[in-house]
Structures are given as C-alpha cells and as structure tokens.
Protein backbone atom coordinates (compact mmCIF):
# COMPACT_ATOMS: atom_id res chain seq x y z
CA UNK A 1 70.98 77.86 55.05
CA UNK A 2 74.21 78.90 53.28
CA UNK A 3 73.04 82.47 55.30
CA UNK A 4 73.70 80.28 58.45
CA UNK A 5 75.63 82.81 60.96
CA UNK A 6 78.92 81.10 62.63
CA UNK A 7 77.63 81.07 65.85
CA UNK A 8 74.36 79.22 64.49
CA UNK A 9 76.41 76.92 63.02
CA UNK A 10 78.78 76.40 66.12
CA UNK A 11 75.32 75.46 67.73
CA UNK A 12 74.36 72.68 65.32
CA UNK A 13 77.91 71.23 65.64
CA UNK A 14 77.33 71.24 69.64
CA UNK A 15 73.82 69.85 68.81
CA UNK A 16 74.56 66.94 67.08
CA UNK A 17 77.70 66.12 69.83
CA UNK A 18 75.53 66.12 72.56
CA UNK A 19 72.53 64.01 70.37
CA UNK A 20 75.30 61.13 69.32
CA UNK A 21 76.71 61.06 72.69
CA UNK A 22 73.27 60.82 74.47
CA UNK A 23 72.14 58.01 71.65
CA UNK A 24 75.75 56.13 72.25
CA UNK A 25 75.17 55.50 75.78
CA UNK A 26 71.42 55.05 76.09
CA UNK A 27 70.47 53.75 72.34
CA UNK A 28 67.89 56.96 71.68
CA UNK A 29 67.71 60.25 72.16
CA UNK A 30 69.66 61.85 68.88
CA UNK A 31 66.09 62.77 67.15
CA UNK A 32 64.75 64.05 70.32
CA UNK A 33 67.84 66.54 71.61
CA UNK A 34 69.01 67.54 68.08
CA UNK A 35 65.46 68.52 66.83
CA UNK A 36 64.68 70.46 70.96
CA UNK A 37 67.82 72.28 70.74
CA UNK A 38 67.90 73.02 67.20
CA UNK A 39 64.22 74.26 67.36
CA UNK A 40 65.87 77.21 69.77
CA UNK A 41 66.94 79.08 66.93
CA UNK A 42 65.09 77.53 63.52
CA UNK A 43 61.61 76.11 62.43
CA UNK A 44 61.34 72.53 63.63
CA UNK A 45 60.76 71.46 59.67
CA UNK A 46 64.17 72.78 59.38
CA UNK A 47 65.25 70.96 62.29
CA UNK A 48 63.78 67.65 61.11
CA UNK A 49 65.86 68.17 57.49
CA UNK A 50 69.04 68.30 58.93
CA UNK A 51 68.02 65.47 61.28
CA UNK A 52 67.80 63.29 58.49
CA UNK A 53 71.49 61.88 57.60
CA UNK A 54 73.02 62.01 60.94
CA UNK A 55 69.77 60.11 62.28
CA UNK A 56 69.93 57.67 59.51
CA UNK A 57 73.64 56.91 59.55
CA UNK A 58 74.01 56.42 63.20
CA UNK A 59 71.02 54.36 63.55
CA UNK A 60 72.22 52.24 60.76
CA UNK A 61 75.57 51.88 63.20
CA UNK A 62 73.30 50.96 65.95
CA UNK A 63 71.04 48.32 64.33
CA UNK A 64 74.51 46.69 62.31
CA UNK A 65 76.34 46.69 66.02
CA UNK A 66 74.50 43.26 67.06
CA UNK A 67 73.94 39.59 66.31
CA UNK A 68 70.46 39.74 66.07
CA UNK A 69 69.44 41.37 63.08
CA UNK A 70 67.62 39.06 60.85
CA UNK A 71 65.90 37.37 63.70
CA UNK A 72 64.87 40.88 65.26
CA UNK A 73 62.96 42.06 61.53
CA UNK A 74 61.13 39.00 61.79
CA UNK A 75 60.24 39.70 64.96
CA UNK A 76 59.13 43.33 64.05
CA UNK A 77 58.29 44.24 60.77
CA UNK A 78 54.67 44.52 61.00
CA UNK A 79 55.36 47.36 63.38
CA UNK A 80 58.16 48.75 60.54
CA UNK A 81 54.98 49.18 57.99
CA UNK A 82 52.98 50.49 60.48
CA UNK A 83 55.52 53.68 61.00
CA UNK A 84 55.71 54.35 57.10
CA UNK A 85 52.34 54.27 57.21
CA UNK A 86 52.16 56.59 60.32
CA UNK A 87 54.70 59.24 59.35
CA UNK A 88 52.71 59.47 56.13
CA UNK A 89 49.18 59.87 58.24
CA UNK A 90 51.38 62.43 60.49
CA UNK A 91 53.65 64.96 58.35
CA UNK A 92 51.35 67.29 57.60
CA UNK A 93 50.59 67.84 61.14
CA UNK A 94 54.68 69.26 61.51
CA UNK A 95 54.98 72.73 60.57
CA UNK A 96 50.88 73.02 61.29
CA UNK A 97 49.05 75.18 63.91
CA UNK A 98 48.97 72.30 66.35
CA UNK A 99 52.64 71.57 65.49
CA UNK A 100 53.61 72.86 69.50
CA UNK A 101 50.15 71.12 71.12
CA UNK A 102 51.88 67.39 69.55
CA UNK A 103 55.17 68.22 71.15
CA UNK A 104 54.24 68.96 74.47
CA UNK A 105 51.97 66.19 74.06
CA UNK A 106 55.10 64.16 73.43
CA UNK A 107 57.11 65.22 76.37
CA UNK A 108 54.41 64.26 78.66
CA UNK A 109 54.25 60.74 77.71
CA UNK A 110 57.93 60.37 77.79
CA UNK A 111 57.74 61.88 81.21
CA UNK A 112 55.31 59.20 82.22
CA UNK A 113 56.50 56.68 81.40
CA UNK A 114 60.24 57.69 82.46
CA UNK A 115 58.66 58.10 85.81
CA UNK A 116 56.55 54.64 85.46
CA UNK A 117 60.48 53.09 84.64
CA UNK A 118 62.03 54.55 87.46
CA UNK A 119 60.15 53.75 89.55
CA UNK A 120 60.20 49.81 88.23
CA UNK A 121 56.73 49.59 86.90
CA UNK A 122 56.63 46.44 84.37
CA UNK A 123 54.97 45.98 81.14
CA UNK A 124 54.83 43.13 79.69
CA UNK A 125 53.49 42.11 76.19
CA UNK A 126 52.80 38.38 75.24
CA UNK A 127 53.93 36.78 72.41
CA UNK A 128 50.16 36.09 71.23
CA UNK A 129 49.85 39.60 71.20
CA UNK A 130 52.06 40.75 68.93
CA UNK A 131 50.73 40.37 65.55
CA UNK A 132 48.40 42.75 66.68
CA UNK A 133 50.22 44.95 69.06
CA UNK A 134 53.21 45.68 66.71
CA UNK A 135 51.38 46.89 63.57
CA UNK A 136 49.43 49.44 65.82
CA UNK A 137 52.57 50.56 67.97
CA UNK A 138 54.24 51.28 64.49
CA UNK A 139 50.92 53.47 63.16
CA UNK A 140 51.16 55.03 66.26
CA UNK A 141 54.89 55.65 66.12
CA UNK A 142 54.65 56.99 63.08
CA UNK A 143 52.04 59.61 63.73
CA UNK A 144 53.83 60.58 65.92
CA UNK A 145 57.12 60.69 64.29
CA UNK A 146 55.79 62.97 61.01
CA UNK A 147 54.21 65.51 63.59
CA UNK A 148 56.85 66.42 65.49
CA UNK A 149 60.11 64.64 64.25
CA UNK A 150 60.96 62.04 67.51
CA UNK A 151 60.55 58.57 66.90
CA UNK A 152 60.40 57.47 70.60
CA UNK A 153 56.98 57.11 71.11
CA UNK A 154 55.57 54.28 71.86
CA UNK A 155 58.00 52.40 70.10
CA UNK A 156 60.44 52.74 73.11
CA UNK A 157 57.90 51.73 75.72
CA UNK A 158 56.68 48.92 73.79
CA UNK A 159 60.32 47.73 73.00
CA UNK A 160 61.07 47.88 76.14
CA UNK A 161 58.02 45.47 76.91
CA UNK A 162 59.01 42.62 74.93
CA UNK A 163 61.59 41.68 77.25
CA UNK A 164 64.46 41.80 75.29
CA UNK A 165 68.25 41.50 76.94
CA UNK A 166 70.19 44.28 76.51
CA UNK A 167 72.20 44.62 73.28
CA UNK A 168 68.86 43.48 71.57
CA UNK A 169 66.97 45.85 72.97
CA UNK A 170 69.34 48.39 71.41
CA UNK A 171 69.69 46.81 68.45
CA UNK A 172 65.53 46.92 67.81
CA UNK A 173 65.62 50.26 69.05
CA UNK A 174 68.28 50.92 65.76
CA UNK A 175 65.78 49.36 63.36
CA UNK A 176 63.03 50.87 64.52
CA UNK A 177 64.56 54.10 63.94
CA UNK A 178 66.36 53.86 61.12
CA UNK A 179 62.83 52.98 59.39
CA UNK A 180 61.41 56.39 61.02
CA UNK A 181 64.42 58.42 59.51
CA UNK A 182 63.76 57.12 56.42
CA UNK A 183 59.89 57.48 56.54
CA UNK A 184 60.01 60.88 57.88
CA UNK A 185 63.00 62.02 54.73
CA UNK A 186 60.29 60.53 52.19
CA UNK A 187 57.35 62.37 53.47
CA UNK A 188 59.55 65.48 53.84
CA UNK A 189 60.84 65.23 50.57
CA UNK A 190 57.32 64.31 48.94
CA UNK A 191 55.76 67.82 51.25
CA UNK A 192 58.14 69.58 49.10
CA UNK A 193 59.75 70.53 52.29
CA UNK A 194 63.53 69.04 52.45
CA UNK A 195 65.80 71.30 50.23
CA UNK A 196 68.83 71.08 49.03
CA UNK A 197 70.75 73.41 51.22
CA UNK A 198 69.33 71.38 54.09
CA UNK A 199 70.63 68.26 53.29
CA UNK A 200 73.84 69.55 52.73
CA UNK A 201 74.41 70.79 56.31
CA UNK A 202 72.50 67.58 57.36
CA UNK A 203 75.47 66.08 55.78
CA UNK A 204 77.86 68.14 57.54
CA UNK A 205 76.47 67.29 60.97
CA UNK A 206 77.01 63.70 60.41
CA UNK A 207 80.86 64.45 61.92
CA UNK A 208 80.06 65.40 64.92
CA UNK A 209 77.29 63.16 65.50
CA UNK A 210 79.50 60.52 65.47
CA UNK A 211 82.40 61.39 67.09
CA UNK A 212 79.37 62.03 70.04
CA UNK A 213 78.01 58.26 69.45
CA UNK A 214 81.33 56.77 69.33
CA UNK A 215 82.41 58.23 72.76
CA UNK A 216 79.05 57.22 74.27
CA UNK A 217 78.89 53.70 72.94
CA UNK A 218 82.42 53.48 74.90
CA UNK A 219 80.58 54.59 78.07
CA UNK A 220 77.58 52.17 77.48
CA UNK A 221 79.69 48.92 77.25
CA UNK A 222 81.44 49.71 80.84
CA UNK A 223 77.71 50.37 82.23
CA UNK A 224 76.41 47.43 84.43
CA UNK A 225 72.67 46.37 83.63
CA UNK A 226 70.93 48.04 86.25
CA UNK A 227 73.07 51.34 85.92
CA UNK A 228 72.01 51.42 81.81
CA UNK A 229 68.55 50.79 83.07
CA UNK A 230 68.66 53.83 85.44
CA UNK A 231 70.56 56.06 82.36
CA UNK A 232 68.26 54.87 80.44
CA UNK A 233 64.95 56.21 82.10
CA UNK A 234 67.06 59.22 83.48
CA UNK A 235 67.55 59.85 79.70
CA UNK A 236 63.85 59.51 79.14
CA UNK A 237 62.46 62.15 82.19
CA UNK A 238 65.32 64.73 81.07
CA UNK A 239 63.75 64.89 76.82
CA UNK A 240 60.45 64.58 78.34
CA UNK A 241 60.88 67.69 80.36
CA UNK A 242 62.44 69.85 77.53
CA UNK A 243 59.74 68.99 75.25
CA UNK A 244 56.85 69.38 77.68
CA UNK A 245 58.29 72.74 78.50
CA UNK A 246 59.44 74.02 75.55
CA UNK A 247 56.06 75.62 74.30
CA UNK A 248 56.38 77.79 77.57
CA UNK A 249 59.79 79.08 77.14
C-alpha cells in the first residue's frame, strides 16, 4: 500500500466522500459504495481493510447522534450476537472462488427489496416475534457481512420492519453496523488478512469520510419523511445495481 500510485490514492479520497455523504443523508451505504468502487482497482479483502476505521468511526457518530440508545440495544442485541457470530461463519467465504457469486447475490436482494420499498410494499414484524427473528436476521447479516464486506443485508429490511420513527431507525441502523465493522476487523485480523499498511490508509480515509457524512447529515435533517423514505430506497436500487452488475463489467 505505501506503492499506492497518486491517482489510486486520489480515488480512495473520492471513495470515501461519496460513501460518507451517501451514509449522511440516507443512514447506510458507506460499506457498500466504498468497498464497489474501491474493488475497481484492488482485491475486495483490501477494500474491506481500509473499510474498517472510517466504517467504524462514522457509525459510532451515527448510533451516538440519538436519544435512543440504551433502549434500542435492549431492543436488539440478540440480533448484535447473531452478526459476530455470522461474520465469523462468513469470512472465509471473502477472498474465495465464490467471493463474486455472494456479491451479485447481494445486489439482487437489495434490488428487491428497493423495488418492494418503492413501490410501498409493507413488512411488518410483531413484537412476539422478535426473540426469534432478531438472533437469525443477525446470523444472517453476518454471513453475509464476512463474505462480501456490506452489512445491509437483511439487517436493513428487517430494521426497517420494526416500525421504528425516523431518527431511530437511523440510530439502529448505526448499531447494527458499528457491531459488523467491528466483527468483520476481528475476523480479518484473526484470517491473518488486515495488515499494517492497510490500516494506516484506512486511517487516512477517515477525513474524507467525514467531511462526506457531515455534509449529508445536513441534507438529511431538511428532508421531509416521505422524501427520506424515497432517498432512502432510491439509495437502495442504485448499490443494488452496481453490485449485481459488477461481476459483468
């Protein structure tokens, strides 16, 4: 990594601007752009390193930026075990042969069910069910998030089923990731995989990440309800289609 060219290294700058903005106004999305745009011109695994600090710190912003905290882990953290346990089930499945099969496997269910949300299908999970329902959505989650980096699915579609207003919606959505960022560095760093070059331009891309978020989260609290909804799914369709595609490119 300190081989980086400049232009390479322009391109992670942009990367992470364009991840922080996208997760300031619709509350996902940095995981998803930063490790489909990086993958352009390095390994995913590589991607997924310098995902790591810039994930972690702004989703740490996100899930601090509410009132709802405490009540919200309650709420949730039999799905948080069930996405360490995941990512650990899942991380060897990353730089594998299959590694391009999970993300285009990935980008069609977050074109579904961007489609199902624009067009205003409802889901709906009971309370009853969530004992249940959480611990498996996290195992799930987690799979998915140590084969191919994203942390999006089905956490968001479930999360989006409990009904939650707004700001705790985003606020779950912070937790949830922030878990999955820290899940996916262990079982990177216990693969062997995340070097120390790595996490120093990891650290580096924190900067720009930020100044990204920052400007988005400005957007996001001028955004009526029904206008975040429709950025929101919007947001959804357009990572879907890059990652469904991007084995075919």
């Amino acid at each position: 990594m300190h081989d980086l060219p400049l232009l390479a290294l322009i391109g992670v700058v942009l990367t992470f601007l364009l991840a922080g903005f996208v997760k300031g106004v619709i509350g996902l999305g940095l995981p998803t752009v930063a490790v489909g745009v990086l993958s352009l011109f390095m390994l995913p695994v590589h991607a997924a390193m310098l995902l790591v600090i810039p994930s972690f710190v702004t989703n740490v912003w996100q899930m601090a930026a509410g009132p709802s905290f405490l009540a919200l882990l309650r709420r949730l953290w039999l799905m948080m075990i069930g996405v360490f346990a995941g990512t650990w089930l899942g991380i060897g499945f990353m730089t594998g042969s299959r590694s391009e099969l999970a993300t285009a496997a990935l980008g069609a269910a977050l074109t579904l069910y961007a489609v199902l949300g624009l067009g205003k299908v409802r889901f709906a999970i009971p309370p009853r069910a969530e004992p249940w329902v959480s611990p498996l959505v996290g195992l799930l989650t987690g799979v998915v998030t140590g084969a191919t980096g994203v942390f999006v699915i089905p956490a968001v579609p479930y999360l989006q089923a409990l009904n939650m207003g707004k700001e705790d919606l985003i606020q779950a959505l912070g937790l949830s990731f922030t878990v999955s960022t820290v899940a996916l560095a262990l079982g990177l760093a216990d693969g062997g995989t995340f070097e120390a070059s790595y996490a120093m331009v990891s650290l580096l891309a924190l900067a720009p990440a930020l100044a990204g978020m920052f400007f988005g989260q400005r957007i996001r609290l001028r955004v009526e309800p029904e206008v975040f909804r429709l950025c929101f799914f919007l947001g959804l369709l357009a990572l879907g289609i890059h990652l469904g595609l991007r084995p075919l490119l």
